[in-house]
C-alpha atoms as a PDB file:
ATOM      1  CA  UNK A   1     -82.045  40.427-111.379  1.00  0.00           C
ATOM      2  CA  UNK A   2     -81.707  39.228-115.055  1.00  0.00           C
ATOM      3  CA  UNK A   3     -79.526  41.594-117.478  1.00  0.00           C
ATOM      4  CA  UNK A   4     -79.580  41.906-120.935  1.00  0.00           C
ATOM      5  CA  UNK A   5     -77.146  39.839-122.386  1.00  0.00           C
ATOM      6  CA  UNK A   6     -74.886  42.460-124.741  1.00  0.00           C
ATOM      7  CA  UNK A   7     -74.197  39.297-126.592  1.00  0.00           C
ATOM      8  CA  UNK A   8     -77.709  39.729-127.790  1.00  0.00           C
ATOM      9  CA  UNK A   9     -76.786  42.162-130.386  1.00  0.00           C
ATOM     10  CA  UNK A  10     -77.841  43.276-133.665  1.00  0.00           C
ATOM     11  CA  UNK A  11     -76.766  45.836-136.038  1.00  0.00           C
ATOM     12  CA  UNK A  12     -79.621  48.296-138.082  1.00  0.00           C
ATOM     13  CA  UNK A  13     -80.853  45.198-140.201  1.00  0.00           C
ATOM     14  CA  UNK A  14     -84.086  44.902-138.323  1.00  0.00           C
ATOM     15  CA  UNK A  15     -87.132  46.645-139.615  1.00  0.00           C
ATOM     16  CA  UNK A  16     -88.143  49.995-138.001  1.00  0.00           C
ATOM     17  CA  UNK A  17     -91.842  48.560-138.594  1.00  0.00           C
ATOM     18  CA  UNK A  18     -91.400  45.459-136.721  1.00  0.00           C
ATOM     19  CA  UNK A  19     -93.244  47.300-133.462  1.00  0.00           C
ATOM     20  CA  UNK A  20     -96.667  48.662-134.097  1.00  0.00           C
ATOM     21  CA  UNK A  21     -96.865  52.077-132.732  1.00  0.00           C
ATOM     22  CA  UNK A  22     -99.861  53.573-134.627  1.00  0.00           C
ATOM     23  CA  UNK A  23    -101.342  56.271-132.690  1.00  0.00           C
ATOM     24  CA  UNK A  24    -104.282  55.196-130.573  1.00  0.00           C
ATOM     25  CA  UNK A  25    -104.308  58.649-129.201  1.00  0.00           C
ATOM     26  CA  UNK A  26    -102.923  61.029-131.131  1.00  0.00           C
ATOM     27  CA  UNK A  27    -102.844  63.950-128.243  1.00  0.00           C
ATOM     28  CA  UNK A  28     -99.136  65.332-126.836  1.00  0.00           C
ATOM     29  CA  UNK A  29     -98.852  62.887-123.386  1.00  0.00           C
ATOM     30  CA  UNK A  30     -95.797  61.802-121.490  1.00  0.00           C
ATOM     31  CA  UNK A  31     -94.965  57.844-122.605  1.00  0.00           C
ATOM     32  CA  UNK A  32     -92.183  55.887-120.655  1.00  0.00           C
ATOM     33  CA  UNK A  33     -89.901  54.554-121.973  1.00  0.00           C
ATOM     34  CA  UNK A  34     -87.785  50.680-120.296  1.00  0.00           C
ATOM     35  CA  UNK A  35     -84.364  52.325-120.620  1.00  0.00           C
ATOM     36  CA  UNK A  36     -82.878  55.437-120.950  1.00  0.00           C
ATOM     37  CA  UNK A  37     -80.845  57.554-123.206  1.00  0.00           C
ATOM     38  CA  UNK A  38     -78.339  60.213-122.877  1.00  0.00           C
ATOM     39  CA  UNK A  39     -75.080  61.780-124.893  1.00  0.00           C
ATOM     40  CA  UNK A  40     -71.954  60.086-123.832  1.00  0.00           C
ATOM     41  CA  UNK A  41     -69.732  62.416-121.658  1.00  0.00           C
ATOM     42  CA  UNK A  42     -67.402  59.921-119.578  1.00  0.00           C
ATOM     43  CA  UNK A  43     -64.670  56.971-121.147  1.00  0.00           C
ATOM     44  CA  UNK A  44     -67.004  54.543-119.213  1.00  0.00           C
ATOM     45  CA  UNK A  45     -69.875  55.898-121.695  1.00  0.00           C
ATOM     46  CA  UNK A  46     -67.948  55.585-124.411  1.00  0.00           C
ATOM     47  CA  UNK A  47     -66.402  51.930-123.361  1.00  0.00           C
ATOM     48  CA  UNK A  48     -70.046  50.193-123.357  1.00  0.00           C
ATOM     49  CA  UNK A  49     -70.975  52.287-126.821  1.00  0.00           C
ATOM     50  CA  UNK A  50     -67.891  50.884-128.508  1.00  0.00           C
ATOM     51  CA  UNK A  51     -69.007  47.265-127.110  1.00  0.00           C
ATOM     52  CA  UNK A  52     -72.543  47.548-128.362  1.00  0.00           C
ATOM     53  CA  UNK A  53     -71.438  49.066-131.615  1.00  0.00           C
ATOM     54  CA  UNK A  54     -68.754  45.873-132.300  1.00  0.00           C
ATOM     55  CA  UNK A  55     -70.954  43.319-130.971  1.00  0.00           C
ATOM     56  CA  UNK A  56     -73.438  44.344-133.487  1.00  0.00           C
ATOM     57  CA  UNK A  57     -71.131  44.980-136.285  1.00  0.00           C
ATOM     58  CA  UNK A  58     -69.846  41.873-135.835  1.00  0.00           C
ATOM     59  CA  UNK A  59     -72.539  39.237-136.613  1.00  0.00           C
ATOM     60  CA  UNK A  60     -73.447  41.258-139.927  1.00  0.00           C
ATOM     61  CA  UNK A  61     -69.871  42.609-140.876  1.00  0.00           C
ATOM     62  CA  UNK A  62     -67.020  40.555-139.003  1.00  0.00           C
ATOM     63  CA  UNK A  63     -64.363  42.178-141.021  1.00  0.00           C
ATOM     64  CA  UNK A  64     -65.664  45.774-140.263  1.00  0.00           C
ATOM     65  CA  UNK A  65     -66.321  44.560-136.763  1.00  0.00           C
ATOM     66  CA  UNK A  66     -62.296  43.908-135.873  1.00  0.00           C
ATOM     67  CA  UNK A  67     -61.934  47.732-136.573  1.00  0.00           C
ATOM     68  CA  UNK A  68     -64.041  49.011-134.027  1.00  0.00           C
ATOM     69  CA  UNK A  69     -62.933  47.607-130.912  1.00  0.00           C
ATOM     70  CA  UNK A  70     -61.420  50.542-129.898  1.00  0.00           C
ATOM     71  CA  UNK A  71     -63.028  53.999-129.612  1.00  0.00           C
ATOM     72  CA  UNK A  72     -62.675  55.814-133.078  1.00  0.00           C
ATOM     73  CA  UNK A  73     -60.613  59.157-133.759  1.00  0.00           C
ATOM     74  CA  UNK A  74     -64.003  60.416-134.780  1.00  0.00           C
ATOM     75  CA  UNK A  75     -65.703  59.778-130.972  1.00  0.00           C
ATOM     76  CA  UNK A  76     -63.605  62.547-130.088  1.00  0.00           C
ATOM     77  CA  UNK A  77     -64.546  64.703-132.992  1.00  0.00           C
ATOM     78  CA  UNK A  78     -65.958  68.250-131.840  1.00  0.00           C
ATOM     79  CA  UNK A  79     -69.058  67.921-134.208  1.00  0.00           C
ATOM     80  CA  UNK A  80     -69.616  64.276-132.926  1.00  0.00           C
ATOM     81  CA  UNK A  81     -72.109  63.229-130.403  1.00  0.00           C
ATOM     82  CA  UNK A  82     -73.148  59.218-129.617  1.00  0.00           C
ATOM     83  CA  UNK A  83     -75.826  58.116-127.745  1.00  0.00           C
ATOM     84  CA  UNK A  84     -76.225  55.583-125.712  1.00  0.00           C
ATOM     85  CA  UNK A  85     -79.296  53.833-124.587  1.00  0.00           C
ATOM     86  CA  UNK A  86     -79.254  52.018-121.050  1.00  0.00           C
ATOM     87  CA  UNK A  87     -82.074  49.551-119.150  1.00  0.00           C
ATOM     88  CA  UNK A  88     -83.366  51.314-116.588  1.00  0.00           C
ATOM     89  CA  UNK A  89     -84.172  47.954-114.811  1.00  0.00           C
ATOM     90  CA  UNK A  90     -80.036  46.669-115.572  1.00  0.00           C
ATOM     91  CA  UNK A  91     -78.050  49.357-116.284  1.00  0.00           C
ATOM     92  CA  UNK A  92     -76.783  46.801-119.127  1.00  0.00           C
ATOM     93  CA  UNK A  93     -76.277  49.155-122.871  1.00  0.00           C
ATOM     94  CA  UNK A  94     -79.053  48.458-124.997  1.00  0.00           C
ATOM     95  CA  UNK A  95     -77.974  50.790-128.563  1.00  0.00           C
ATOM     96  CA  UNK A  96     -75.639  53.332-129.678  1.00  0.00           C
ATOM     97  CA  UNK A  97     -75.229  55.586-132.717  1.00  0.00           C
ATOM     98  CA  UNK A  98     -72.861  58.468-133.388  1.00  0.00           C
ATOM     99  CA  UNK A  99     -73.708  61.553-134.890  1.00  0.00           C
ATOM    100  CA  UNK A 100     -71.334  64.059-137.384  1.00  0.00           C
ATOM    101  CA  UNK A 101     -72.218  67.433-138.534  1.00  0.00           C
ATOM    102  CA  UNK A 102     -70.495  69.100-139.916  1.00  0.00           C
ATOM    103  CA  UNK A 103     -70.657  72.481-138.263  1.00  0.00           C
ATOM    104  CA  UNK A 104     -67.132  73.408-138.188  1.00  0.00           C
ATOM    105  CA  UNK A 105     -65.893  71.130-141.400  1.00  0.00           C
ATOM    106  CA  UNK A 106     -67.337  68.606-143.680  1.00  0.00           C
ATOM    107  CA  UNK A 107     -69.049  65.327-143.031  1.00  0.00           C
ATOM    108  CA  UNK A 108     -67.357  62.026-144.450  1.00  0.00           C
ATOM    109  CA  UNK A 109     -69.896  62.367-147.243  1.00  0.00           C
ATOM    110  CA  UNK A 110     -69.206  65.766-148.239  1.00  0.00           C
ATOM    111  CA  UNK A 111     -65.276  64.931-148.561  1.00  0.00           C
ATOM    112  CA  UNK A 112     -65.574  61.908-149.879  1.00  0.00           C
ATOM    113  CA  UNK A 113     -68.624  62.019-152.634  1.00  0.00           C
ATOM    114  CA  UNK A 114     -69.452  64.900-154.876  1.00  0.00           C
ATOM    115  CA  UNK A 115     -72.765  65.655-153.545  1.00  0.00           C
ATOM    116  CA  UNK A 116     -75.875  66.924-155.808  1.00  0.00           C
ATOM    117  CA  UNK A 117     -76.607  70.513-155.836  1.00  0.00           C
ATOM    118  CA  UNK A 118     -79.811  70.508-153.121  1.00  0.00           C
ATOM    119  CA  UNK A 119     -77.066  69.311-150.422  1.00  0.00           C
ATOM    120  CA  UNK A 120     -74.052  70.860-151.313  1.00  0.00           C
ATOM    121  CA  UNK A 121     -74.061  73.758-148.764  1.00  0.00           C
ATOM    122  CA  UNK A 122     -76.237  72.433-146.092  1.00  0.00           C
ATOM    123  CA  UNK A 123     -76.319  71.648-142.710  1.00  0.00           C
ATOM    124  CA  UNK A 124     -76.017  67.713-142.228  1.00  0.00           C
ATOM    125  CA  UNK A 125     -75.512  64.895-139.851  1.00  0.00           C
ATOM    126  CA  UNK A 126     -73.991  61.776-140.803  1.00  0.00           C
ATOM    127  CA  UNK A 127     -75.425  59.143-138.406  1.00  0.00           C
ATOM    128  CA  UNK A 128     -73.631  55.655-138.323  1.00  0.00           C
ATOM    129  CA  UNK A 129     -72.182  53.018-135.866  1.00  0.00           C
ATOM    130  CA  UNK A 130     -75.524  52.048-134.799  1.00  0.00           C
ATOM    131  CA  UNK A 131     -75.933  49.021-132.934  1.00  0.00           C
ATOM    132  CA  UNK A 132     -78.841  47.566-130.578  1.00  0.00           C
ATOM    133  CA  UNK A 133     -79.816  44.908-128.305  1.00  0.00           C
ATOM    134  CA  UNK A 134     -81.950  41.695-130.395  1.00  0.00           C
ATOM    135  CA  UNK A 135     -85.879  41.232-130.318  1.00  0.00           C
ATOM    136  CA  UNK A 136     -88.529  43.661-129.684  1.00  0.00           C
ATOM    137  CA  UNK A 137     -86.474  45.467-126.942  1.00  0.00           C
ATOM    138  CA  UNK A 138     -84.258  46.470-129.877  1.00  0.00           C
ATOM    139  CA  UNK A 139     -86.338  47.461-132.130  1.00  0.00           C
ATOM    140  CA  UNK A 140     -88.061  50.080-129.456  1.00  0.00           C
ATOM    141  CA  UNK A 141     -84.558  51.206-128.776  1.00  0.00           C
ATOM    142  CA  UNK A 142     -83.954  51.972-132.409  1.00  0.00           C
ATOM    143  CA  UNK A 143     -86.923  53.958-132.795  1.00  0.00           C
ATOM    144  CA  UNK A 144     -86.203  55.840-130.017  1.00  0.00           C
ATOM    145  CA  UNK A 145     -82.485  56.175-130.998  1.00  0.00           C
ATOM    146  CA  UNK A 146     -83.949  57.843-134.234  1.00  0.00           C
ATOM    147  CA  UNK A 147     -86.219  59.934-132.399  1.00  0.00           C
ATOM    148  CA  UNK A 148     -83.289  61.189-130.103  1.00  0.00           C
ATOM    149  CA  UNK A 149     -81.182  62.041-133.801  1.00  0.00           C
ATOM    150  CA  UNK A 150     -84.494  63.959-134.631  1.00  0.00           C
ATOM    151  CA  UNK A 151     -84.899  66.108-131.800  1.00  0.00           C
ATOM    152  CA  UNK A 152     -80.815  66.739-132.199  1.00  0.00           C
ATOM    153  CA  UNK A 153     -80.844  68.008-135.553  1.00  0.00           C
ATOM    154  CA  UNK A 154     -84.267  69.802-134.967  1.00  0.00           C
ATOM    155  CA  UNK A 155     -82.508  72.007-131.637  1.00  0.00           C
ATOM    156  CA  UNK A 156     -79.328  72.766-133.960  1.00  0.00           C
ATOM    157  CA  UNK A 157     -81.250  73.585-137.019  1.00  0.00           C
ATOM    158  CA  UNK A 158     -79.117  71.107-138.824  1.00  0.00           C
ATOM    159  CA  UNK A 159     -81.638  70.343-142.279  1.00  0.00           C
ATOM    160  CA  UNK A 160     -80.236  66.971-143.307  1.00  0.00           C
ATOM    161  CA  UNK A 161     -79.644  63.370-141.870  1.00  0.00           C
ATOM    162  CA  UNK A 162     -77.280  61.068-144.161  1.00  0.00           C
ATOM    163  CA  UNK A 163     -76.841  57.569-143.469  1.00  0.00           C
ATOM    164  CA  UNK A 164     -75.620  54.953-145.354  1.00  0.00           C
ATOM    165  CA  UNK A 165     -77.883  51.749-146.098  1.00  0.00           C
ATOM    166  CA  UNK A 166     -76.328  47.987-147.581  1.00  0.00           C
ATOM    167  CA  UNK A 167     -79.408  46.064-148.825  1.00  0.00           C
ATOM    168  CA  UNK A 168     -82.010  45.128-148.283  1.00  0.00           C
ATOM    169  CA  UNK A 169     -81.014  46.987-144.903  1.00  0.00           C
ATOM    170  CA  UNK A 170     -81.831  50.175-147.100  1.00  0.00           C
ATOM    171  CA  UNK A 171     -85.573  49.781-147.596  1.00  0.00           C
ATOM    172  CA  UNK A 172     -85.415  50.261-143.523  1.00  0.00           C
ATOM    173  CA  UNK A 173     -85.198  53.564-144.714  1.00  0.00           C
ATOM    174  CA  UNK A 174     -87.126  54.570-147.417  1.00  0.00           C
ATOM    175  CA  UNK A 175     -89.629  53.156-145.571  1.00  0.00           C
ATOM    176  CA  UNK A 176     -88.544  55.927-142.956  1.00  0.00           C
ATOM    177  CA  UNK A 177     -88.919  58.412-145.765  1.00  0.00           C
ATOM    178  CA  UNK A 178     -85.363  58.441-146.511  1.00  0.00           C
ATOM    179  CA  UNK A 179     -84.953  59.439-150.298  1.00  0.00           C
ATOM    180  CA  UNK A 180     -82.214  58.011-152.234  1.00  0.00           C
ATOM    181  CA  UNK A 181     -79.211  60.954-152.597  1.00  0.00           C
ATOM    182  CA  UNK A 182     -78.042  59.512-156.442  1.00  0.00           C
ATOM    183  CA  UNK A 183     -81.457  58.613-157.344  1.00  0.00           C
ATOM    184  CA  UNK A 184     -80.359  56.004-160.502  1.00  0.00           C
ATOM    185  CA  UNK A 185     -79.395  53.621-157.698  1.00  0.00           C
ATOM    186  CA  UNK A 186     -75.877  53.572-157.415  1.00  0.00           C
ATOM    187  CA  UNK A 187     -73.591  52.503-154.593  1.00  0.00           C
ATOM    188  CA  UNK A 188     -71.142  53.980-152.832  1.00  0.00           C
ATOM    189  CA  UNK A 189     -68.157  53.128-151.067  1.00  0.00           C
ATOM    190  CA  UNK A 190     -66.592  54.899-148.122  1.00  0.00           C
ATOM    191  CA  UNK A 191     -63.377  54.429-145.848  1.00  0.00           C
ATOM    192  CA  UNK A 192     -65.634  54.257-142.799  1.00  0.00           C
ATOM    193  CA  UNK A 193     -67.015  51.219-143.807  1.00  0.00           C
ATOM    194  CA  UNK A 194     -63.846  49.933-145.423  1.00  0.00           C
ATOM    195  CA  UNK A 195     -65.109  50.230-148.973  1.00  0.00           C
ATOM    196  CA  UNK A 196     -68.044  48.063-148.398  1.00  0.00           C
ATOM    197  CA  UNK A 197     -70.830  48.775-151.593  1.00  0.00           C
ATOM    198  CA  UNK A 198     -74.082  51.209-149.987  1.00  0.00           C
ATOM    199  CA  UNK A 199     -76.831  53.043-150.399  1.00  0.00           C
ATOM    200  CA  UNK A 200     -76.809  56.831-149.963  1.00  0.00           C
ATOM    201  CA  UNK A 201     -79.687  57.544-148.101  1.00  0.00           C
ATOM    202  CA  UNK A 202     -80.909  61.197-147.110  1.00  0.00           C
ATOM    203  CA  UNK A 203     -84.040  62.656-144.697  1.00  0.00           C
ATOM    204  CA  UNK A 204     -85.061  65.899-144.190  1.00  0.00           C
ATOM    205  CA  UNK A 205     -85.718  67.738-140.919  1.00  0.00           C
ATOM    206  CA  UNK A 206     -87.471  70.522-141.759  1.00  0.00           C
ATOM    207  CA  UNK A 207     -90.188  68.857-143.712  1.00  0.00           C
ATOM    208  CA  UNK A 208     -90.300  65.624-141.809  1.00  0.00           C
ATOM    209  CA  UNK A 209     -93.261  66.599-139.790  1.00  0.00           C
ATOM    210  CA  UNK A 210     -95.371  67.668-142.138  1.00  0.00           C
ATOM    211  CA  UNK A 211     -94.653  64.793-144.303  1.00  0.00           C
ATOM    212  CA  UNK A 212     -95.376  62.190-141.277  1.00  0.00           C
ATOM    213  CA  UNK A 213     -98.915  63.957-140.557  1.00  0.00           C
ATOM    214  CA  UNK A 214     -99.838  64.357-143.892  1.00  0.00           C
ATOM    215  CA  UNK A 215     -99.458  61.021-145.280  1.00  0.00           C
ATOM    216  CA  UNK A 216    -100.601  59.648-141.401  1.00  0.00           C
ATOM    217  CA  UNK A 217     -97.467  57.409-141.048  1.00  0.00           C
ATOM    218  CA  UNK A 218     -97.248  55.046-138.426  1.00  0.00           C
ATOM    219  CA  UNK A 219     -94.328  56.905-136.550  1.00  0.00           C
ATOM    220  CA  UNK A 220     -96.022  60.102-136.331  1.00  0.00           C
ATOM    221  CA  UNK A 221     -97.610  59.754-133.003  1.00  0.00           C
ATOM    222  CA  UNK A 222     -93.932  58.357-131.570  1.00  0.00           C
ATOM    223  CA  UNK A 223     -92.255  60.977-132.974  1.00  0.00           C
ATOM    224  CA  UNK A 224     -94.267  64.176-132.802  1.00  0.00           C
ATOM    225  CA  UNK A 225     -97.007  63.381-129.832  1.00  0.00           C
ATOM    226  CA  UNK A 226     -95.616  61.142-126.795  1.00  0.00           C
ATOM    227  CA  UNK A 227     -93.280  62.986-124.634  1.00  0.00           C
ATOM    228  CA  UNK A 228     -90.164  60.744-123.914  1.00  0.00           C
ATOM    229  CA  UNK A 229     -89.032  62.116-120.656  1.00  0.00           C
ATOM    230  CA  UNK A 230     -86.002  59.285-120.814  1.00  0.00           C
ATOM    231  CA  UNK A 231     -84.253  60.875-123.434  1.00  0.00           C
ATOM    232  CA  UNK A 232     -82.012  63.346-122.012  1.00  0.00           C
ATOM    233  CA  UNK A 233     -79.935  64.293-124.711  1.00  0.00           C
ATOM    234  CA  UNK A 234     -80.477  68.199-123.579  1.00  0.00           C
ATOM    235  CA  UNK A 235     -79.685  67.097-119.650  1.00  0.00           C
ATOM    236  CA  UNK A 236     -76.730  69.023-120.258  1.00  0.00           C
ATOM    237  CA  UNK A 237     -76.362  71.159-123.234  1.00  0.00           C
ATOM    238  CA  UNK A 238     -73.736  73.620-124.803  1.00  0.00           C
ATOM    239  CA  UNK A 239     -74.790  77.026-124.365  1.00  0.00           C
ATOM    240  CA  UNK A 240     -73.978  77.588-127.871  1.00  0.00           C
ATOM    241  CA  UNK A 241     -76.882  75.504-128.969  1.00  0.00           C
ATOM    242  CA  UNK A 242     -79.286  78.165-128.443  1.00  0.00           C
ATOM    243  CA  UNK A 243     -77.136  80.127-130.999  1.00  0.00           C
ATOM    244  CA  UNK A 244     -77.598  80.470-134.563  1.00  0.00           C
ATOM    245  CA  UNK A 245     -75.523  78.023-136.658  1.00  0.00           C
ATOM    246  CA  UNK A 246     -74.402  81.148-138.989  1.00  0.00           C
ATOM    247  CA  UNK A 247     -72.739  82.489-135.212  1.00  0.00           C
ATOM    248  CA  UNK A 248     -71.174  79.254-134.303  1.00  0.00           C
ATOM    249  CA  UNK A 249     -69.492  78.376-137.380  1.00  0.00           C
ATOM    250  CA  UNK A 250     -66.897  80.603-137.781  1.00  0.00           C
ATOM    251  CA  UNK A 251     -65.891  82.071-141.066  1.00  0.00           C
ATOM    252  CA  UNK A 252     -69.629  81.836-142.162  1.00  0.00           C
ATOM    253  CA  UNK A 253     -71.787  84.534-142.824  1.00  0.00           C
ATOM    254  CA  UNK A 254     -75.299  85.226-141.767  1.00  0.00           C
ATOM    255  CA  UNK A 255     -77.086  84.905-145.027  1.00  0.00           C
ATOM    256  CA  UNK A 256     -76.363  81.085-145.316  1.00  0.00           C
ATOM    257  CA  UNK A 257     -78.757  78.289-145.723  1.00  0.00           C
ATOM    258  CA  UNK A 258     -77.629  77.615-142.514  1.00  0.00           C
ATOM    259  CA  UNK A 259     -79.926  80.064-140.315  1.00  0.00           C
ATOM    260  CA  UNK A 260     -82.911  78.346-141.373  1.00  0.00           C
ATOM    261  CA  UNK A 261     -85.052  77.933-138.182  1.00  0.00           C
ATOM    262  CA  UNK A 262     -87.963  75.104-138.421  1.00  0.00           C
ATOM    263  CA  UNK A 263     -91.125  76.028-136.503  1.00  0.00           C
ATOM    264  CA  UNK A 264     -91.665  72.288-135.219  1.00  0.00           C
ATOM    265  CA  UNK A 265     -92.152  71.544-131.083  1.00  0.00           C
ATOM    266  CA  UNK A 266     -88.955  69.273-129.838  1.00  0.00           C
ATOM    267  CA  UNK A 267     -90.862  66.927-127.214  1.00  0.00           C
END
């Protein structure tokens, strides 16, 4: 049986448009999928993330790469979640990102930056330490990673998806329908990445499928028709995810932005 080699790495440089996936048929129908992907609950889980994540980090960014050998204090962060995509045919890890909200205190963006207005208040994810397998296998994983982040942030209401984006890695984005957060262009530099210049890059939830149908993008049908029965990040959910974010953020009061509920199916 041949494995993926996890030497075959690559961090989120590769375009999201390198696989064609414009809808053929553009009904709701179940689509499988070569691997699998699913929240990371054990140390083993989070032992082949961390190897995917500095494997991939390291061919692009060796100096950030030599930081993240180890598991990060913000794995174990109660408003952090990673994912982790496996073969179904090897087992081997294929991707990984992690995702912060900050539902019980503020993201790394939000602490860091002094946000524009239309965030400031808002429900947000920061995604990062993302990190799949080479060729077209990783591409398909990525896409499916972001489609797993979607679904996420669509079950928790959360309105927002930051990510930061060194070029031309960036355009990745955009062409995602990312918008730029400071709009002039400017960079950014965080601790996370160890002061490394990027580009704020936000998307948002609410309006994404709308946006998607109306303009017919190319991920529309992957996104918001075919039924990925291998991602299983709801295989074992908090019961406070069928909550309102207003109830499980404490101190917060009802009549934030917060309780906004977004009519869109999660398949």
């Amino acid at each position: 049986m041949r494995r993926t080699p996890i030497t075959d790495v690559q961090d989120a440089s590769e375009s999201f448009s390198e696989i064609s996936i414009r809808p053929v048929n553009q009904r709701p129908r179940p689509v499988l999928l070569p691997f699998t992907i699913r929240l990371v609950r054990t140390n083993d889980q989070l032992a082949r993330a961390v190897n995917v994540r500095t494997t991939a980090y390291a061919k692009r960014l060796p100096s950030l790469a030599r930081t993240l050998r180890s598991a990060e204090s913000e794995d174990g962060d109660r408003d952090s979640i990673i994912l982790l995509a496996e073969s179904k045919e090897t087992l081997a890890p294929v991707g990984t990102l992690r995702i912060h909200s900050n539902i019980h205190g503020q993201t790394e963006f939000e602490r860091e930056l002094l946000l524009p207005q239309k965030y400031q208040g808002k429900s947000i994810a920061h995604v990062s330490r993302l990190g799949v397998v080479g060729g077209r296998l990783g591409v398909q994983v990525k896409l499916a990673l972001f489609k797993a982040l979607y679904r996420y942030c669509l079950a928790t209401q959360i309105e927002w998806i930051m990510v930061t984006g060194i070029p031309p890695r960036d355009r990745d984005y955009i062409n995602l329908q990312f918008e730029e957060v400071f709009p002039n262009g400017g960079m950014v530099t965080l601790p996370s990445s160890m002061g490394i210049p990027a580009r704020l890059l936000a998307f948002n939830v609410r309006t994404a499928e709308q946006r998607w149908r109306e303009t017919d993008h190319p991920l529309y049908d992957f996104m918001c028709n075919q039924i990925h029965e291998d991602i299983r990040i709801f295989d074992s959910v908090s019961g406070a995810w069928a909550n309102s974010r207003s109830t499980r953020r404490k101190g917060t009061s009802a009549n934030r932005a917060f309780g906004v509920t977004f009519d869109v199916p999660v398949i």
